[in-house]
Protein backbone atom coordinates (compact mmCIF):
# COMPACT_ATOMS: atom_id res chain seq x y z
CA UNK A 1 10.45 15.87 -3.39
CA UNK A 2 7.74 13.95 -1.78
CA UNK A 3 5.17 15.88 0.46
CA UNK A 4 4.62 15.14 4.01
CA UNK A 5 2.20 13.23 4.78
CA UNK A 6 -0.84 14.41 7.09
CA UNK A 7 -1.80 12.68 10.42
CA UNK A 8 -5.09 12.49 12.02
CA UNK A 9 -6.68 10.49 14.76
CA UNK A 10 -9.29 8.56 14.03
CA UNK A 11 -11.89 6.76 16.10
CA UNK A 12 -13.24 3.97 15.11
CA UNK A 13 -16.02 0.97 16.26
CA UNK A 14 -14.24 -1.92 17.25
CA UNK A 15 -15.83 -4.30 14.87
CA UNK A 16 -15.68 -1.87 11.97
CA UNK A 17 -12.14 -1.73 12.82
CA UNK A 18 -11.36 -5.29 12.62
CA UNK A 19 -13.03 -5.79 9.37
CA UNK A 20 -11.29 -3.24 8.05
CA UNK A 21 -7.73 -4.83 9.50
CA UNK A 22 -9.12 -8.20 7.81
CA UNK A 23 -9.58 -6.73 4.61
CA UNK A 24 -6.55 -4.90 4.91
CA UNK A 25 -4.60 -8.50 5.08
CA UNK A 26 -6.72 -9.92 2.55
CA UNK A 27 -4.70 -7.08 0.26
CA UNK A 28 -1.46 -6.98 1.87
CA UNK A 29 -2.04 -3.40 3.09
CA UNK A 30 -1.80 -2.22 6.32
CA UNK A 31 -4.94 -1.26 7.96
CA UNK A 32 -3.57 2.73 7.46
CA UNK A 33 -2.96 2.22 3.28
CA UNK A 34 -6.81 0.28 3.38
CA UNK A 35 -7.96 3.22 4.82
CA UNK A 36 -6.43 5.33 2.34
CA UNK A 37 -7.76 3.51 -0.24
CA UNK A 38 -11.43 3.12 0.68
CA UNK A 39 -11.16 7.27 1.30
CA UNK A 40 -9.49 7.77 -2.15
CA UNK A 41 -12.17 5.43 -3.61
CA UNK A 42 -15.15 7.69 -2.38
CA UNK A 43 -13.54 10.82 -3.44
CA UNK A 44 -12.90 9.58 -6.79
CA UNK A 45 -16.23 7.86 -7.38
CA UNK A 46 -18.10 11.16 -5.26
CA UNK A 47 -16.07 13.05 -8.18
CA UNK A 48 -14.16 14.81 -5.35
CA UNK A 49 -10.53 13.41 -6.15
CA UNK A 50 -8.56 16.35 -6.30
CA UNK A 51 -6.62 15.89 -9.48
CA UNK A 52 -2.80 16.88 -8.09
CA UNK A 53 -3.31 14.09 -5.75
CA UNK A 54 -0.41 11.40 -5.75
CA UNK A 55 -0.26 7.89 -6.86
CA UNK A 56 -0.55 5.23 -3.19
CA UNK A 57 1.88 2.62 -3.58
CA UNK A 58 1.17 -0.61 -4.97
CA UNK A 59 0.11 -3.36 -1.86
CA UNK A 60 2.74 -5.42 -0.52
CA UNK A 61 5.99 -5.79 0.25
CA UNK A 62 7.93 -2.88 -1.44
CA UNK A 63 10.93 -5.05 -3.61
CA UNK A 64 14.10 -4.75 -2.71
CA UNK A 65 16.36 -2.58 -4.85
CA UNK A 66 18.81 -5.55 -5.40
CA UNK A 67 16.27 -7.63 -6.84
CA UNK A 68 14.80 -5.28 -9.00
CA UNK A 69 18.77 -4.05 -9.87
CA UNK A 70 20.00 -5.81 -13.93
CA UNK A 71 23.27 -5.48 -12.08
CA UNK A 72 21.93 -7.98 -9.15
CA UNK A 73 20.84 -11.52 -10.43
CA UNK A 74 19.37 -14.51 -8.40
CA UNK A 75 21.96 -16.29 -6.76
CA UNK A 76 19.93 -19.60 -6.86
CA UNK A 77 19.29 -19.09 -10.88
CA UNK A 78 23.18 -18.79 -11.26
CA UNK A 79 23.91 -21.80 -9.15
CA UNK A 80 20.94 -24.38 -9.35
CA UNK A 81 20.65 -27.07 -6.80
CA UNK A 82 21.27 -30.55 -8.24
């Protein structure tokens, strides 16, 4: 069972927030999950990671569960165009 997950508002300089929304891109994060990261970064190298924390999901586009499904193959690798 997954826990849920905390909001906050956050303010933010205007410019700060655009790098970070650039950087986010550059990663294929959204600017929330960059955030996340940088945070989880300094608490781990500040030796303040709380150890029962849980894993962030890899960046990008979550796969879909057919394509990661055996059961499912590539329709284009069973028919090849000629």
């Amino acid at each position: 069972m997954a826990t849920e997950r905390k909001k906050i508002l956050l303010r933010l300089d205007p410019a700060v927030h655009d790098a970070l929304a650039r950087w986010a891109g550059d990663e294929l994060r959204s600017t929330n999950a960059q955030i996340e990261f940088v945070l989880r970064r300094a608490l781990a190298d500040a030796g303040r990671l709380p150890g029962d924390v849980g894993r962030m999901r890899r960046p990008g586009r979550p796969r879909r569960a057919e394509q990661t499904s055996p059961d499912h193959a590539d329709p284009d690798k069973e028919h090849p165009s000629p």
